[in-house]
C-alpha atoms as a PDB file:
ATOM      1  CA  UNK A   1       5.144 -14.905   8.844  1.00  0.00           C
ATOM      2  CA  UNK A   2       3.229 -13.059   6.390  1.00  0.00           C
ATOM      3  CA  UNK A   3       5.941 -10.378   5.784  1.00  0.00           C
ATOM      4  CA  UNK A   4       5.406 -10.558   2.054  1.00  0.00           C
ATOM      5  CA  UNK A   5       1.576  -9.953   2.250  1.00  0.00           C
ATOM      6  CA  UNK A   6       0.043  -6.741   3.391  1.00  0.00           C
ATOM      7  CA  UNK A   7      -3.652  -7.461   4.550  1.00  0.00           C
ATOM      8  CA  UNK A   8      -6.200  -4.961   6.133  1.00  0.00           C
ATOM      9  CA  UNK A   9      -4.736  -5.300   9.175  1.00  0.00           C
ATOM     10  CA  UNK A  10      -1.519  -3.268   7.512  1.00  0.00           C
ATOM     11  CA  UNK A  11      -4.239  -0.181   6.371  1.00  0.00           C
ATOM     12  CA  UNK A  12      -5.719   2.648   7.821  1.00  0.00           C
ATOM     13  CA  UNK A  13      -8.997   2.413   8.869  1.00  0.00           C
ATOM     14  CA  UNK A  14     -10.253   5.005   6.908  1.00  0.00           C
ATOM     15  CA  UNK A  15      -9.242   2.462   4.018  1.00  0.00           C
ATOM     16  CA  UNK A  16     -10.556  -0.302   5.520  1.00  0.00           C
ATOM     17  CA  UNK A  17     -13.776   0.933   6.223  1.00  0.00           C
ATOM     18  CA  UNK A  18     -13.982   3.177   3.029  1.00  0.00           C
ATOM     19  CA  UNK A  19     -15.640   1.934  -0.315  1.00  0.00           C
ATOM     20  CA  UNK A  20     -13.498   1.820  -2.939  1.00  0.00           C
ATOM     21  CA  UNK A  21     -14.636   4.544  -5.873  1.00  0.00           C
ATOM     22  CA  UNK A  22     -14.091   3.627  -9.707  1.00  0.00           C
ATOM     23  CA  UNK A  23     -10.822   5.674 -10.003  1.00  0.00           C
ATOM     24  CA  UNK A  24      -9.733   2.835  -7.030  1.00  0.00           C
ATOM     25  CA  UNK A  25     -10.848  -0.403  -8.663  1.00  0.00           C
ATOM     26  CA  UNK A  26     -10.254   0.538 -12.597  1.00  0.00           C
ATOM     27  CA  UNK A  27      -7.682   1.311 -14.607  1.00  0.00           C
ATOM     28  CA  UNK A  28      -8.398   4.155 -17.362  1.00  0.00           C
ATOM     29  CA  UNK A  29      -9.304   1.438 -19.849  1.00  0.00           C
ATOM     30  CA  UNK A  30     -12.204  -0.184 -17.442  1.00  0.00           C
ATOM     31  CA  UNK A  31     -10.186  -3.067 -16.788  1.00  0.00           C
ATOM     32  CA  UNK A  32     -10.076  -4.292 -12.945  1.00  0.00           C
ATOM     33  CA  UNK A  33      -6.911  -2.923 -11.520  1.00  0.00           C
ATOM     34  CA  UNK A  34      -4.327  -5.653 -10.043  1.00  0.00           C
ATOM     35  CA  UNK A  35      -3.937  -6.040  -6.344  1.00  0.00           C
ATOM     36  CA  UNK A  36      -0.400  -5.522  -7.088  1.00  0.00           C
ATOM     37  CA  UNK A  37      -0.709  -2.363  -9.057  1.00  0.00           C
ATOM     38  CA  UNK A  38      -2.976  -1.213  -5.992  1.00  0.00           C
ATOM     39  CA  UNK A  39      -0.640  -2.040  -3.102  1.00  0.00           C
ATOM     40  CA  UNK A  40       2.303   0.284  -5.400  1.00  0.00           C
ATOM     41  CA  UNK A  41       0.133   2.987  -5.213  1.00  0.00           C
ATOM     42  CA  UNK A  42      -0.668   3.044  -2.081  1.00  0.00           C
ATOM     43  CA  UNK A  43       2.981   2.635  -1.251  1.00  0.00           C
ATOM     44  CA  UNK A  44       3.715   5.395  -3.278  1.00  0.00           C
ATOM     45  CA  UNK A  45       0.894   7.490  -1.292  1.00  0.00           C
ATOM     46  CA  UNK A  46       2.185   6.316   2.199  1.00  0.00           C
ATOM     47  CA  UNK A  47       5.919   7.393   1.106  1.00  0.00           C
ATOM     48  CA  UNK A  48       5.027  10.850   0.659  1.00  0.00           C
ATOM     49  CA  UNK A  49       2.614  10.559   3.588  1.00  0.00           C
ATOM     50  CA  UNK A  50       5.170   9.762   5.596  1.00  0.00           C
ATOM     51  CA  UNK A  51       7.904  12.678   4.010  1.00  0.00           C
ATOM     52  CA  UNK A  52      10.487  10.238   3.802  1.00  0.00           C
ATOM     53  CA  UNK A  53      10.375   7.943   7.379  1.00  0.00           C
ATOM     54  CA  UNK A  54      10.572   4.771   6.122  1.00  0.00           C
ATOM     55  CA  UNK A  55      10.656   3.557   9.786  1.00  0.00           C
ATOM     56  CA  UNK A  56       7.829   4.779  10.934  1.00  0.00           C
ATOM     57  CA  UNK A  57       6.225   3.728   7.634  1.00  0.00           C
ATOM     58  CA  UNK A  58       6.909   0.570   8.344  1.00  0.00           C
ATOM     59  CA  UNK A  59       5.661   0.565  11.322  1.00  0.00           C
ATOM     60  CA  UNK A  60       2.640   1.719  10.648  1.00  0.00           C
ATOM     61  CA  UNK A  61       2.251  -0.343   7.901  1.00  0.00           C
ATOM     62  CA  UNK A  62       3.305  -3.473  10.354  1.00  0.00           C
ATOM     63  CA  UNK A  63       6.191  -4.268   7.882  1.00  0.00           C
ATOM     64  CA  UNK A  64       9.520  -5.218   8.522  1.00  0.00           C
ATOM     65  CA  UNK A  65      11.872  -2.559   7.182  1.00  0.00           C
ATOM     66  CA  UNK A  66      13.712  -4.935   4.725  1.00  0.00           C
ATOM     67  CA  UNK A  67      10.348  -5.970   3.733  1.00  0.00           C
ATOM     68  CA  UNK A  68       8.914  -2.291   2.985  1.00  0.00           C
ATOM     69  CA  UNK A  69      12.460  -1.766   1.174  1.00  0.00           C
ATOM     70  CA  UNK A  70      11.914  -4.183  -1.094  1.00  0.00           C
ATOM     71  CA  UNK A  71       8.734  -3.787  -1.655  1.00  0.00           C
ATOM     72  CA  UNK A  72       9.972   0.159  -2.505  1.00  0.00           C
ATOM     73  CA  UNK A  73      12.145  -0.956  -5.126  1.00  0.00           C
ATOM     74  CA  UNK A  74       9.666  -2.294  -6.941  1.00  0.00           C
ATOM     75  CA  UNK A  75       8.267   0.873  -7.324  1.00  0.00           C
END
C-alpha cells in the first residue's frame, strides 16, 4: 500500500487544481521548499481544519489513522 505516501489523490481539489504561489514553493530565503516540509504544513492546516477529528481527517485525507498519527508526531 502506499500508506506512507500522500499523493494528489489524498488533496482537495481546490489544491490539486490550484497553482502553487511563491509563499507555497519557497522558503523565506528563495530556496525550493521540501516536499516534506510541505506535506507538515499542510498537515498542520488540515488539523485545525478539521478542529481536532483526526478520524475524519484521515479519512479525508485517505490515510489510515495510525498512519496520520504518525505522521502528526512528526510535527
Amino acid at each position: 500500500t502506499d500508506g506512507d505516501v500522500i499523493s494528489t489523490k489524498h488533496l482537495p481539489d481546490h489544491c490539486v487544481t490550484a497553482q502553487f504561489n511563491e509563499k507555497a514553493r519557497f522558503s523565506l530565503r528563495g530556496e525550493l521548499k521540501t516536499l516534506a516540509d510541505i506535506e507538515k504544513e499542510y498537515l498542520k492546516w488540515a488539523v485545525t481544519h478539521f478542529q481536532g477529528d483526526k478520524k475524519q481527517l484521515a479519512e479525508k485525507l485517505g490515510l489510515g489513522e495510525r498512519t496520520l498519527y504518525r505522521k502528526l508526531k512528526t510535527l
